[in-house]
Protein backbone atom coordinates (compact mmCIF):
# COMPACT_ATOMS: atom_id res chain seq x y z
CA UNK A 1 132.24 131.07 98.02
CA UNK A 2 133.95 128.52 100.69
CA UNK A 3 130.40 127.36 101.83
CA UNK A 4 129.14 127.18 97.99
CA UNK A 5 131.92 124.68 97.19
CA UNK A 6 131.24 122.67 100.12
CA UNK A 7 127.96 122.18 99.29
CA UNK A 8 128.81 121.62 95.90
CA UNK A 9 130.77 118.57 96.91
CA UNK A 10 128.14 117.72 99.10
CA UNK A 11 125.77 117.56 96.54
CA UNK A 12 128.07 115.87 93.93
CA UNK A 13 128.55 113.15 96.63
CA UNK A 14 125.32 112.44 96.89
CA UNK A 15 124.18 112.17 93.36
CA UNK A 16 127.42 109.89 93.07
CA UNK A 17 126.22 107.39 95.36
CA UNK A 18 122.56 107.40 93.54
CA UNK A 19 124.33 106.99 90.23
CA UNK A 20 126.55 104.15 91.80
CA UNK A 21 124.10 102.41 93.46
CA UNK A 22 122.41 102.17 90.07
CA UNK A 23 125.04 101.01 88.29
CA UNK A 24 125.93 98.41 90.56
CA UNK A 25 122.06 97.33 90.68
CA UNK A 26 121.73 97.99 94.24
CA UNK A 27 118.16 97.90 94.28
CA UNK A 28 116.56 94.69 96.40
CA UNK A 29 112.91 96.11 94.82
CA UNK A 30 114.30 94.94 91.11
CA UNK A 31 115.66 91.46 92.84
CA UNK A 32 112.31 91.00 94.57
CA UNK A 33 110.20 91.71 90.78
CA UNK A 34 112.65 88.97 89.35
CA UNK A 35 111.77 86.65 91.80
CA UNK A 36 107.77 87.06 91.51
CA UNK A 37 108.50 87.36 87.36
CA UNK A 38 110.10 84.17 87.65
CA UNK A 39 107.23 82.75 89.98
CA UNK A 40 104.36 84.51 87.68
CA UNK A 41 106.13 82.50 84.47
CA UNK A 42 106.27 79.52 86.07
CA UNK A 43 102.54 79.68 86.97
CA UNK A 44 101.22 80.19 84.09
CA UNK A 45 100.29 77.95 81.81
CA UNK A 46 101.80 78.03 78.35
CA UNK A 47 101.22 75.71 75.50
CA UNK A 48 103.28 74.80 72.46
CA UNK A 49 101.76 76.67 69.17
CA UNK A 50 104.39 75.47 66.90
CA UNK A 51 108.07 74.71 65.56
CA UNK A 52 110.04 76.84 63.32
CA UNK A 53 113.69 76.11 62.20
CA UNK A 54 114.93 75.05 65.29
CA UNK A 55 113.24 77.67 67.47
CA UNK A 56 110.12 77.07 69.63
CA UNK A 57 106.77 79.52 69.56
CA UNK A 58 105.05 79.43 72.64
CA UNK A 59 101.89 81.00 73.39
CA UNK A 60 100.51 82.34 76.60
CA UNK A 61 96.51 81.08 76.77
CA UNK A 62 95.27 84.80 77.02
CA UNK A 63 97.68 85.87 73.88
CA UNK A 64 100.18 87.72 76.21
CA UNK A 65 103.32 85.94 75.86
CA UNK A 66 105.03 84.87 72.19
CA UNK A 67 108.84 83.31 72.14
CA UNK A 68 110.23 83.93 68.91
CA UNK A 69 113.27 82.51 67.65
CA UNK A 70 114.90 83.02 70.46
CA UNK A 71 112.81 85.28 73.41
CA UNK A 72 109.69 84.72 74.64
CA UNK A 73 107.97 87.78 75.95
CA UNK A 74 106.04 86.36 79.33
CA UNK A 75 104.25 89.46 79.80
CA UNK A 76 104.53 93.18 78.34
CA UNK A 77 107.40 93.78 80.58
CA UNK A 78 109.42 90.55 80.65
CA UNK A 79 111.25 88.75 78.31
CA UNK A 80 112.08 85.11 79.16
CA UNK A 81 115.45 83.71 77.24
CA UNK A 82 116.76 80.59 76.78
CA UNK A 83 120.53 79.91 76.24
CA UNK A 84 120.62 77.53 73.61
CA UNK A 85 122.55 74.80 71.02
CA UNK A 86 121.31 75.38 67.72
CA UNK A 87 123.49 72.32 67.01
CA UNK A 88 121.68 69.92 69.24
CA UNK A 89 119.04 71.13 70.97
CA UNK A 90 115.68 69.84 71.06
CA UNK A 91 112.44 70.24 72.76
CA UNK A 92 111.40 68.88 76.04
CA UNK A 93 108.26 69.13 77.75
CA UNK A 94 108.01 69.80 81.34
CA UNK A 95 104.70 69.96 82.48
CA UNK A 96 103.46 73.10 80.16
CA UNK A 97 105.90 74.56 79.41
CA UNK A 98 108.05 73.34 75.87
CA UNK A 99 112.05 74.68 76.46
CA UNK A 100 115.19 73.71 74.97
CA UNK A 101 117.29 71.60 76.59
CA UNK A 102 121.63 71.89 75.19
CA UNK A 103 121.69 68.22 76.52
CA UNK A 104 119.87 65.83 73.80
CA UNK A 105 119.54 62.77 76.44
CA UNK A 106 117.84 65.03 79.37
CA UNK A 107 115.07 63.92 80.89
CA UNK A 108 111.99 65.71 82.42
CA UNK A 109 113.01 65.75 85.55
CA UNK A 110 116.80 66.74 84.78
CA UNK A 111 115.34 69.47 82.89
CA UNK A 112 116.04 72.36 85.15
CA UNK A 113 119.71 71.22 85.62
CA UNK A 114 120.42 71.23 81.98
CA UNK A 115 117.76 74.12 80.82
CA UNK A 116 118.13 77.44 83.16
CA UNK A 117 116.16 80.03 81.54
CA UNK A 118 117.50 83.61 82.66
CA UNK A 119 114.52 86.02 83.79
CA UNK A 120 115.33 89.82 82.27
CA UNK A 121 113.22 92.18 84.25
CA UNK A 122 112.58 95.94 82.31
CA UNK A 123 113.68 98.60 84.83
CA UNK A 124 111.93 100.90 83.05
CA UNK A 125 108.84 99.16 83.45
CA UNK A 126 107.76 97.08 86.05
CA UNK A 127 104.96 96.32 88.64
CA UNK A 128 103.96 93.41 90.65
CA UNK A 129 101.39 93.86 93.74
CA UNK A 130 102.43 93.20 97.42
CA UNK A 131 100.84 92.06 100.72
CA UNK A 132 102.03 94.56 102.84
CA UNK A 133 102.70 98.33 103.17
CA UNK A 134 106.50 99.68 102.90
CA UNK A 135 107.51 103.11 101.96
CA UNK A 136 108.01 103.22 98.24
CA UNK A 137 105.30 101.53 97.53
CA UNK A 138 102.13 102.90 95.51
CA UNK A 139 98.91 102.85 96.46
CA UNK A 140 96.21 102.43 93.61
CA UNK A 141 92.81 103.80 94.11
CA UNK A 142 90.64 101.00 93.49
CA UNK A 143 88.10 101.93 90.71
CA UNK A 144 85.02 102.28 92.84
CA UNK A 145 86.74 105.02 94.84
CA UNK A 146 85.65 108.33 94.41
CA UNK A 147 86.43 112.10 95.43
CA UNK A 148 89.65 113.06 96.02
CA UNK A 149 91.48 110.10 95.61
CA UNK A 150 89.82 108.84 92.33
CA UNK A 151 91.59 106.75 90.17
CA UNK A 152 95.05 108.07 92.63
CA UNK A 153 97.98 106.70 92.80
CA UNK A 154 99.68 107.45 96.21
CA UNK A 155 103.35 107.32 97.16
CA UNK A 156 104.10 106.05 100.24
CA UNK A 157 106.70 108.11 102.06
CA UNK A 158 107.09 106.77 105.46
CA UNK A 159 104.68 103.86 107.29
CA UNK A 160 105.44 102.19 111.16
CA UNK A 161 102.86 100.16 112.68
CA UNK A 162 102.56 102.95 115.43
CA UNK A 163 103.15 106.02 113.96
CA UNK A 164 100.74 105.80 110.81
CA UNK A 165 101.43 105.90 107.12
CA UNK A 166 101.92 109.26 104.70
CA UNK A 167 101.99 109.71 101.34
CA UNK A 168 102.02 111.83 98.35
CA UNK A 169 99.38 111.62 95.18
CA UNK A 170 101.90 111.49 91.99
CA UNK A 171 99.65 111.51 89.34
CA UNK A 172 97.61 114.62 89.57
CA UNK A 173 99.78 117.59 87.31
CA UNK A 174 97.82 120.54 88.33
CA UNK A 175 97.54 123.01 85.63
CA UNK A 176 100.27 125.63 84.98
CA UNK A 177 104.09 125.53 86.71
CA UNK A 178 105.33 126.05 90.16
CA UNK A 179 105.65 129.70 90.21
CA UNK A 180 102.43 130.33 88.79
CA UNK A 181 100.25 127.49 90.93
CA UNK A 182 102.47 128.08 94.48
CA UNK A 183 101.83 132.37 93.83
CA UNK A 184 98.20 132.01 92.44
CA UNK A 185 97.20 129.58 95.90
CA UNK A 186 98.19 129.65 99.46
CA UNK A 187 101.48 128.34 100.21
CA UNK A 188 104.69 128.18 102.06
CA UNK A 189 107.30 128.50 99.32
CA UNK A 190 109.69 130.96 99.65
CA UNK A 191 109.97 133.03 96.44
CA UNK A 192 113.59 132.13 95.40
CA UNK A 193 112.57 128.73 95.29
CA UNK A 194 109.37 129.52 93.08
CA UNK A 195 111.79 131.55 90.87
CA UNK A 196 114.33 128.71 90.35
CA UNK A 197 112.01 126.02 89.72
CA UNK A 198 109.35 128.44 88.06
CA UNK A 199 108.62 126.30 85.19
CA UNK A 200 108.61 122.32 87.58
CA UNK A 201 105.26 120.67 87.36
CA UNK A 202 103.14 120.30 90.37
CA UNK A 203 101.28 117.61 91.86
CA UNK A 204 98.41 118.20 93.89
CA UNK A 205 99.68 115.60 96.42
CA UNK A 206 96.68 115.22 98.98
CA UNK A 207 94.23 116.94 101.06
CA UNK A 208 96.46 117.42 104.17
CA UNK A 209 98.15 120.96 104.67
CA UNK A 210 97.74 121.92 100.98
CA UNK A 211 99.90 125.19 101.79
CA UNK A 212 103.07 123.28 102.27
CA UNK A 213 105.14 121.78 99.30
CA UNK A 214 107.48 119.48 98.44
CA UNK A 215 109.78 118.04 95.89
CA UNK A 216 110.15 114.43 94.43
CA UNK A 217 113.37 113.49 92.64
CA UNK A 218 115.92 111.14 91.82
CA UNK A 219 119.22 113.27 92.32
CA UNK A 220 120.33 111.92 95.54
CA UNK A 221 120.53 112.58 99.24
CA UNK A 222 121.15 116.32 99.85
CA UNK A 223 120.81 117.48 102.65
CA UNK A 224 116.94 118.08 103.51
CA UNK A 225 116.13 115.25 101.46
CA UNK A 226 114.89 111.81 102.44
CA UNK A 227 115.69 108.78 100.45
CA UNK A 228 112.24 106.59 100.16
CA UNK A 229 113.82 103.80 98.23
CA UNK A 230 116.92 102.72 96.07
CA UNK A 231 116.39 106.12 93.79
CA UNK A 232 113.63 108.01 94.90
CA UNK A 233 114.20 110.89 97.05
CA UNK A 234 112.09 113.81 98.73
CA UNK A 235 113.16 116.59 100.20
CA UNK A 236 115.74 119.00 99.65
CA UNK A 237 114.28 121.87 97.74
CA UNK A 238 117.11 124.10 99.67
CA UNK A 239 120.14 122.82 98.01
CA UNK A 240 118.95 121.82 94.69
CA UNK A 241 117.91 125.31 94.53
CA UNK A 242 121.64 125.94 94.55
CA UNK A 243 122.69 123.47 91.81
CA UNK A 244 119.73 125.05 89.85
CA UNK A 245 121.38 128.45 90.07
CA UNK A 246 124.93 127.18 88.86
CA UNK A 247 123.03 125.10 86.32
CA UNK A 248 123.93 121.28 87.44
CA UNK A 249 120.42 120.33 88.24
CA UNK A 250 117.33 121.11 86.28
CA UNK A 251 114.06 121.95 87.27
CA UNK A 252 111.81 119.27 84.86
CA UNK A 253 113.29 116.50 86.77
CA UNK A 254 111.75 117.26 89.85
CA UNK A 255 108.20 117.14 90.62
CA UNK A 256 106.74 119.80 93.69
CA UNK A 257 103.96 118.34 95.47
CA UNK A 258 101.04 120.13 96.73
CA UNK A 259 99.80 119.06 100.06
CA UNK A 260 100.02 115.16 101.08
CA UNK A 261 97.91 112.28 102.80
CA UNK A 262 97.98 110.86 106.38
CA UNK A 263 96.93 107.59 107.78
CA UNK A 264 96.75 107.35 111.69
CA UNK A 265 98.19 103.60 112.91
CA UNK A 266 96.17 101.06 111.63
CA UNK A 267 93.61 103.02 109.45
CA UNK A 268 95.30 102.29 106.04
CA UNK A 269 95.57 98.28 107.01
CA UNK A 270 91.68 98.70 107.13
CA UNK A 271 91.22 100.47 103.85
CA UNK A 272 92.98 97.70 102.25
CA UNK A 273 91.23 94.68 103.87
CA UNK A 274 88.55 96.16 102.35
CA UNK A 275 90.19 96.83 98.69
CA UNK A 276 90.22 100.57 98.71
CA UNK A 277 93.59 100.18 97.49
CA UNK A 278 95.57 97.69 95.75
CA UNK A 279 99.29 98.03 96.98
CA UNK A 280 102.15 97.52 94.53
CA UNK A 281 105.99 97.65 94.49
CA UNK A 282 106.58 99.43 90.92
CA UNK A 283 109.68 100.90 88.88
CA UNK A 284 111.20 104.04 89.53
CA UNK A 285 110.19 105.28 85.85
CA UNK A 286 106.58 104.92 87.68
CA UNK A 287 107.20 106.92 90.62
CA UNK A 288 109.04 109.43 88.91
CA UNK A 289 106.70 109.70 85.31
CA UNK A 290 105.90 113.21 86.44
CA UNK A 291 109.49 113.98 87.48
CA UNK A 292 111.75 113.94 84.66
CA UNK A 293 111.67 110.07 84.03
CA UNK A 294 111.29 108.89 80.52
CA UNK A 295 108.21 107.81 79.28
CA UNK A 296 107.42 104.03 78.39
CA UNK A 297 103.97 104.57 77.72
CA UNK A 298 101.25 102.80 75.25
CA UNK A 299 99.35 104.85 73.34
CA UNK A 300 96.39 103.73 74.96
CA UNK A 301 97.65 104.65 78.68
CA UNK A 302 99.04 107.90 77.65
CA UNK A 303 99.32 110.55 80.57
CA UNK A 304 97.19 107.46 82.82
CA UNK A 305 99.50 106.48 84.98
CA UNK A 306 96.60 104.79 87.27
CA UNK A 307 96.20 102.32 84.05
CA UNK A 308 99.56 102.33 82.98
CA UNK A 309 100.35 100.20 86.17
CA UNK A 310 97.44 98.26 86.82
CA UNK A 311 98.01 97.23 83.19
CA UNK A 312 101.77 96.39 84.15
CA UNK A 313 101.10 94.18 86.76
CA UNK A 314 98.77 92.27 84.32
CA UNK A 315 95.88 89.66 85.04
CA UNK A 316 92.74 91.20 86.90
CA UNK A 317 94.32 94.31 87.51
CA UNK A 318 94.57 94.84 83.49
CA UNK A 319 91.32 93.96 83.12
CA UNK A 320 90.38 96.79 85.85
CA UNK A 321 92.38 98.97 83.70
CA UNK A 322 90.95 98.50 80.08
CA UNK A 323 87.39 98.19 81.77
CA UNK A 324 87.77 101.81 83.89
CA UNK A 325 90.44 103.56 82.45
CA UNK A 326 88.77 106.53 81.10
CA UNK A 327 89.96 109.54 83.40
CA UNK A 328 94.08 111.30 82.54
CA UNK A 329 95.91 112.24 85.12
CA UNK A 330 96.10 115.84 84.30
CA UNK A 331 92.63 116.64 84.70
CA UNK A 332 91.18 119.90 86.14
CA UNK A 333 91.60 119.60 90.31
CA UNK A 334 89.78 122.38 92.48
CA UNK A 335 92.97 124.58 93.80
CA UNK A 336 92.33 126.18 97.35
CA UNK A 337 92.78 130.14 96.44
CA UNK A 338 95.13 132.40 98.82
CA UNK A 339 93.18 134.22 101.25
């Protein structure tokens, strides 16, 4: 009893400083997609459409953005708002892009001193690519890949120049629950922990020692567990097997993962000079879709995670996505059977 309570407040530690460390916005990956949402606005080039009542509607050239009265939406998964006088504002021009500037005498260039437009990033949904490899990063199968890794996208759980890279596939459900796909193929799990996460979904999360499993989540740092970014833990099955049992944790917001992917030093650098993979720093909602996060899906990227976040991070890569996006995640994967 002594030892459950211990780990109890072990636990309930841990989850506390996840849940606090959200709160507070302790997350450098969300200050980093600010500052490339901010950069991406800037870039682009936006033209005045017209003038309503006092409010400016600006278009983006390829249709994505609209401001409304008050909000213009730069992409999908930005919105772009302007603090302003209804009083006495009027628009200036700054190269182009049309804003509102509170101060009526403001010239172009004392435009960003009296206009500061406040970027409002979607944690739910977000993606931006990235010129290097870090762990919590994805890895998106480009669309010419084939075989296993077809239309993947790969977790990355630990990378070091020397040691390699590793990584889990997120986005391939295999068919039926934990209990049934860990008892019905060869594996490693030890039957309490197939009974008290009978019904979690399973991933099938690489080619590489398919008999050993592991579990994705967002609870926290138990022990066992290793935290791949600001959110995103792995590890662990021991002791949230013990919150499952005294009903504090629950099984659909983890997701087991069947197997995983290795990289010896240098060999994933090379796949990506050569575009196997685009490389992207993405929202936890993303990482976790198949581990209890909600769902922020389109209707045309439903259960496609692959296309869901090539079509967040917009430009070419949503092109890639509307032009190849005709495979769901949850299609049928060969299982290894148990001997």
């Amino acid at each position: 009893m002594r030892n459950t309570l211990y780990m109890s407040k072990n636990a309930d530690r841990a989850h506390t400083e996840r849940v606090l460390e959200d709160m507070m916005n302790n997350d450098w990956r969300v200050f980093r997609a600010k500052l490339v949402a901010q950069e991406q606005v800037e870039a682009r080039e936006l033209a005045a459409a017209s003038l309503t009542d006092g409010s400016s509607i600006v278009e983006h050239t390829a249709g994505e953005a609209q401001l409304g009265s008050r909000q213009l939406i730069a992409t999908p998964e930005l919105l772009l708002t302007h603090q302003i006088n209804q009083m006495n504002a009027h628009p200036v021009y700054k190269g182009q892009i049309q804003v509102l500037a509170d101060d009526p005498f403001a010239s172009e260039d004392e435009l960003p001193l009296t206009s500061q437009p406040m970027f409002i990033l979607d944690k739910h949904r977000w993606a931006h690519p990235i010129s290097h490899i870090e762990p919590g990063c994805v890895l998106i199968a480009n669309e010419k890949l084939g075989g296993v890794f077809h239309h993947a996208v790969v977790l990355i759980t630990g990378h070091s120049e020397n040691g390699g890279s590793t990584g889990i596939v997120i986005n391939r459900p295999l068919e039926g629950n934990l209990l049934k796909v860990a008892s019905e193929t060869s594996s490693r799990v030890d039957l309490s922990v197939k009974l008290a996460f009978a019904s979690a979904i399973v991933s099938n999360g690489g080619p590489v020692k398919q008999e050993e499993y592991t579990v994705l989540h967002s609870y926290g740092e138990v022990e066992g567990a290793k935290k791949i970014c600001p959110g995103v833990f792995i590890g662990g099955s021991e002791e949230l097997m013990k919150l499952v049992r005294i009903n504090r944790f629950d099984p659909s917001e983890c997701l087991f993962v069947k197997g995983h992917s290795i990289w010896v030093p240098q060999q994933l650098t090379r796949e990506i000079s050569k575009n196997v993979w685009y490389v992207a720093a993405v929202s936890n909602d993303f990482i976790l879709r198949y581990a209890g996060a909600p769902r922020h899906t389109r209707a045309e990227d439903k259960d496609n995670l692959w296309a869901e976040i090539l079509t967040c991070m917009s430009g070419r890569y949503a092109a890639t996505a509307k032009k190849f996006a005709g495979c769901r995640d949850n299609r049928k994967t060969a299982r290894s059977k148990a001997p």
